[in-house]
Every structure is written in C-alpha cells, then in structure tokens.
Protein backbone atom coordinates (compact mmCIF):
# COMPACT_ATOMS: atom_id res chain seq x y z
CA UNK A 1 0.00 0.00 0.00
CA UNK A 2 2.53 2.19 0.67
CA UNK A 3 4.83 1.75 -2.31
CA UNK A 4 1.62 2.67 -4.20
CA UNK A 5 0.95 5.91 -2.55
CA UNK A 6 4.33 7.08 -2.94
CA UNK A 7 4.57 6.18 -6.65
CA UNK A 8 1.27 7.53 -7.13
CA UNK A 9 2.17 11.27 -5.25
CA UNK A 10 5.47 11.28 -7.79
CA UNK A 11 3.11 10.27 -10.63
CA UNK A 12 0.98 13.36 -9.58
CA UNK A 13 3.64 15.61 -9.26
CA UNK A 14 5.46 14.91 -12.90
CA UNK A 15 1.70 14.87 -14.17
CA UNK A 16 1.27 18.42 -12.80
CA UNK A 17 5.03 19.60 -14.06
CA UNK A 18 3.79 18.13 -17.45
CA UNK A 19 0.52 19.99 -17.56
CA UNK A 20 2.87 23.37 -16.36
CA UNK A 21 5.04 22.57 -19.33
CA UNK A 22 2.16 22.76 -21.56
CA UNK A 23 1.01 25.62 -20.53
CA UNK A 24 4.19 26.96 -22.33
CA UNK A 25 3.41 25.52 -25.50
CA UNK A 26 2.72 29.13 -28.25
CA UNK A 27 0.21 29.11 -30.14
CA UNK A 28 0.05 28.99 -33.78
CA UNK A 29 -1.08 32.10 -35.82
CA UNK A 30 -3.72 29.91 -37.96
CA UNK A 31 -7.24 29.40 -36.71
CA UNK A 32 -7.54 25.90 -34.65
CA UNK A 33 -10.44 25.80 -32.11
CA UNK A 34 -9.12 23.63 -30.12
CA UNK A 35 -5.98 24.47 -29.79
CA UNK A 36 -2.58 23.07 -29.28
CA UNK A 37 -2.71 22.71 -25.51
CA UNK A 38 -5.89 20.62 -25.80
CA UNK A 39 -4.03 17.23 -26.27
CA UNK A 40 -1.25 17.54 -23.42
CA UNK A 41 -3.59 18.98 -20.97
CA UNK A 42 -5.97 16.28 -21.39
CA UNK A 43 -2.46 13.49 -20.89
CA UNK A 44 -1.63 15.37 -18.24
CA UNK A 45 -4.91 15.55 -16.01
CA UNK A 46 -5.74 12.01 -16.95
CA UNK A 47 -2.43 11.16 -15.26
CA UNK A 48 -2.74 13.09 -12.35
CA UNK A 49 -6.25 11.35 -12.14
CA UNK A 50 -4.92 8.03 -12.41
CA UNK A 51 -1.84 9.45 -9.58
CA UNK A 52 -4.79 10.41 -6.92
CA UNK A 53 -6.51 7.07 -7.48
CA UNK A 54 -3.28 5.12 -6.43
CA UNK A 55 -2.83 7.53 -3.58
CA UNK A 56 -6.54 7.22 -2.12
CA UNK A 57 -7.37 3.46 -3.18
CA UNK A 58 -4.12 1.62 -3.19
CA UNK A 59 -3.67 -1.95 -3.88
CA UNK A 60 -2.82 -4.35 -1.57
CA UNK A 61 1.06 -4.58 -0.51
CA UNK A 62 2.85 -6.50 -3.72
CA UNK A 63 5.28 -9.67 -3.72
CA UNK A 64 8.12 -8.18 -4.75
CA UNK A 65 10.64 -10.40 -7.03
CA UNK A 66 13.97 -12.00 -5.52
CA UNK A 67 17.29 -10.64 -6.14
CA UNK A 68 17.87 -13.33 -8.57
CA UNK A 69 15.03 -12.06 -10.47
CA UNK A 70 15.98 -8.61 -10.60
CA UNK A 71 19.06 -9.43 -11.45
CA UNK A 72 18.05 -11.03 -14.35
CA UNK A 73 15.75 -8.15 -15.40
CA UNK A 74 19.29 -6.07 -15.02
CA UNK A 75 21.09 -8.30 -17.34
CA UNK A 76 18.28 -8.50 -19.60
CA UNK A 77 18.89 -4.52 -19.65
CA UNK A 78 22.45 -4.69 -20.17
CA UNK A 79 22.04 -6.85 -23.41
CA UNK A 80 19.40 -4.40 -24.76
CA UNK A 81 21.43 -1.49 -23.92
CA UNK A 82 24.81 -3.31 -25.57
CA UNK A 83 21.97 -4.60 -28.55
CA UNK A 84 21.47 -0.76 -29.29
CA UNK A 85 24.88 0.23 -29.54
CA UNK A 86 25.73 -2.88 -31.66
CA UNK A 87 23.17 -2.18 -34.44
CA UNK A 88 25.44 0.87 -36.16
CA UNK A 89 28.48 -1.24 -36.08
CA UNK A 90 27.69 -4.88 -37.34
CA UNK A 91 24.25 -4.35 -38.79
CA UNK A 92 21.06 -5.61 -37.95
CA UNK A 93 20.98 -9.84 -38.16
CA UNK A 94 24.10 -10.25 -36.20
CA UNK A 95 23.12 -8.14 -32.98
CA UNK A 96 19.23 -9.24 -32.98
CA UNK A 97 20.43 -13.15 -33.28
CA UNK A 98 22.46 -12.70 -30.29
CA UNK A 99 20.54 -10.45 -27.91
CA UNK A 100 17.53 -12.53 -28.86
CA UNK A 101 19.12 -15.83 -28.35
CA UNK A 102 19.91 -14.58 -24.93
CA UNK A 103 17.06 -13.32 -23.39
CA UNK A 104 15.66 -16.59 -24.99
CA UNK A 105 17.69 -18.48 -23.28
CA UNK A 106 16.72 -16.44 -20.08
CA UNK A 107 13.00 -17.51 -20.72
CA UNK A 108 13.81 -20.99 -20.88
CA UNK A 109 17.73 -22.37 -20.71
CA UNK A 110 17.97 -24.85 -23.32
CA UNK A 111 21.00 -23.80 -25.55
CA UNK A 112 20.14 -24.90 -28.90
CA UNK A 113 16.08 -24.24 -29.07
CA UNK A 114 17.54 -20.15 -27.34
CA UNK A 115 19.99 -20.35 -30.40
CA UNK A 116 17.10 -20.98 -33.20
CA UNK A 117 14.81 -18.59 -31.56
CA UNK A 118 17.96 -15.85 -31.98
CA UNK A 119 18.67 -17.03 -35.45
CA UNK A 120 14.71 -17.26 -36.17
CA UNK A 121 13.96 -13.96 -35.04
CA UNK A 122 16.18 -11.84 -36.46
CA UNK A 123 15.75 -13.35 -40.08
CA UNK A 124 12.05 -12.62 -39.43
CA UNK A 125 12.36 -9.23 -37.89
CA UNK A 126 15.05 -8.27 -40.83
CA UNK A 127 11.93 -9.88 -43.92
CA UNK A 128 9.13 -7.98 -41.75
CA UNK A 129 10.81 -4.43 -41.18
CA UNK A 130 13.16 -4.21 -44.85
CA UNK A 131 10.53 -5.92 -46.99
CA UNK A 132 7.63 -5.02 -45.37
CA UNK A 133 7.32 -2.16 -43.83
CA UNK A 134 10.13 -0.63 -45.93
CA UNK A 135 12.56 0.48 -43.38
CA UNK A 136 16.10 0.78 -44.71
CA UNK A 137 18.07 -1.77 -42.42
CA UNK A 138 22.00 -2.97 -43.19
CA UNK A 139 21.93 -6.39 -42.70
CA UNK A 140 25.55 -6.97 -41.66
CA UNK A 141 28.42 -4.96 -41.33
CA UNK A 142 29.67 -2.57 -44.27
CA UNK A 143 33.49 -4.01 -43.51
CA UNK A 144 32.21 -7.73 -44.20
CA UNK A 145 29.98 -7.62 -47.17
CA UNK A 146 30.74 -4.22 -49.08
C-alpha cells in the first residue's frame, strides 16, 4: 500500500510539471479551435487522475521479485542497452540473433532451441521491417559484405 501511494504522489507531481510545461506551449497564428494545448492537458490531467486514485485506493502490498530475479531483469537490460549500440556497427541480423538468443535463453535455458529462436527472429524481424514495412536496415556490417 505504501509503495503505491508514494509512486502515485510522484506520478501526480510529474503529471502536474507536465501539464505546467504545456502551458508553455505558443500558439500557432492559424485558426484551430481547439488548440494546441488541448491534447497535453488532457495526458496530463488524466495522469494526475490516475496518480490520486493510487494515492486514495491503493492496492494491496505487492510480492516483490527476488534478487535473482531482478538481477536477471538487469542483465536483460544490459544486453538491450549493448543490442542498441551494436546495431550501427555490425548491422542488424548479427546483434538481434544474439541479444535474442539470450534473453531466450533467459526464458527458458535450453542452448540450442535459445539459439534458433535468436537465429529465427532476427531473419524474421530483418523480412518484416526491410521488406515489409520498408525500413532501410544494413543487414551486416559494411566491412564484411561491401
């Protein structure tokens, strides 16, 4: 209950800095009768309405995780931070196999099924977002294949 009320007071308090941001949004000089305020107020007083309900109708104290577990939610983060950095450098199929294969393997730690998930997904991903949708993705590295 408690963790909820205090999460719930921040929430409030970056909802109401939000809402103060937009109040320094400038208008445009052509007509709109709504306005371009209308859409981040609205964000921002839904979230301070969702804030208060935390804080006055919290839910009951949670289970929280062992330190294993969260510290296999930080790895998980280190391999997506190291995935993003990768992606410049050797391309897109090499990074996604590997990041994928491990937080496969995280799921469930069988080697070779975590491997063919990596190599599965990545093929996939690469057909879905270059053919696709049309995003212009380097498949490997310049350095290997010109």
């Amino acid at each position: 209950m408690a963790s909820d009320r205090i999460f719930g007071l921040v929430m409030a308090l970056v909802a109401l800095a939000y809402i103060a941001g937009a109040t320094q949004i400038q208008t445009s000089f052509l007509p709109d009768p709504v306005g371009p305020k209308a859409f981040p107020f609205g964000v921002g007083i839904l979230g301070a309405l969702c804030a208060l309900f935390m804080v006055f109708k919290p839910d009951a104290e949670p289970e929280w995780p062992t330190l294993s577990t969260f510290g296999a939610i930080a790895a998980a983060a280190f391999v997506l931070v190291l995935y993003a950095y990768a992606l410049k450098p050797l391309g897109f199929l090499i990074p996604t196999a590997i990041t994928a294969a491990i937080l496969s393997y995280q799921i469930s730690p069988r080697p070779k099924y975590a491997a063919l998930a990596g190599l599965g997904l990545s093929s996939g991903l690469f057909i879905v977002f270059k053919f696709a949708l049309g995003l212009g993705l380097v498949a490997f590295p310049k350095m290997i294949f010109g």
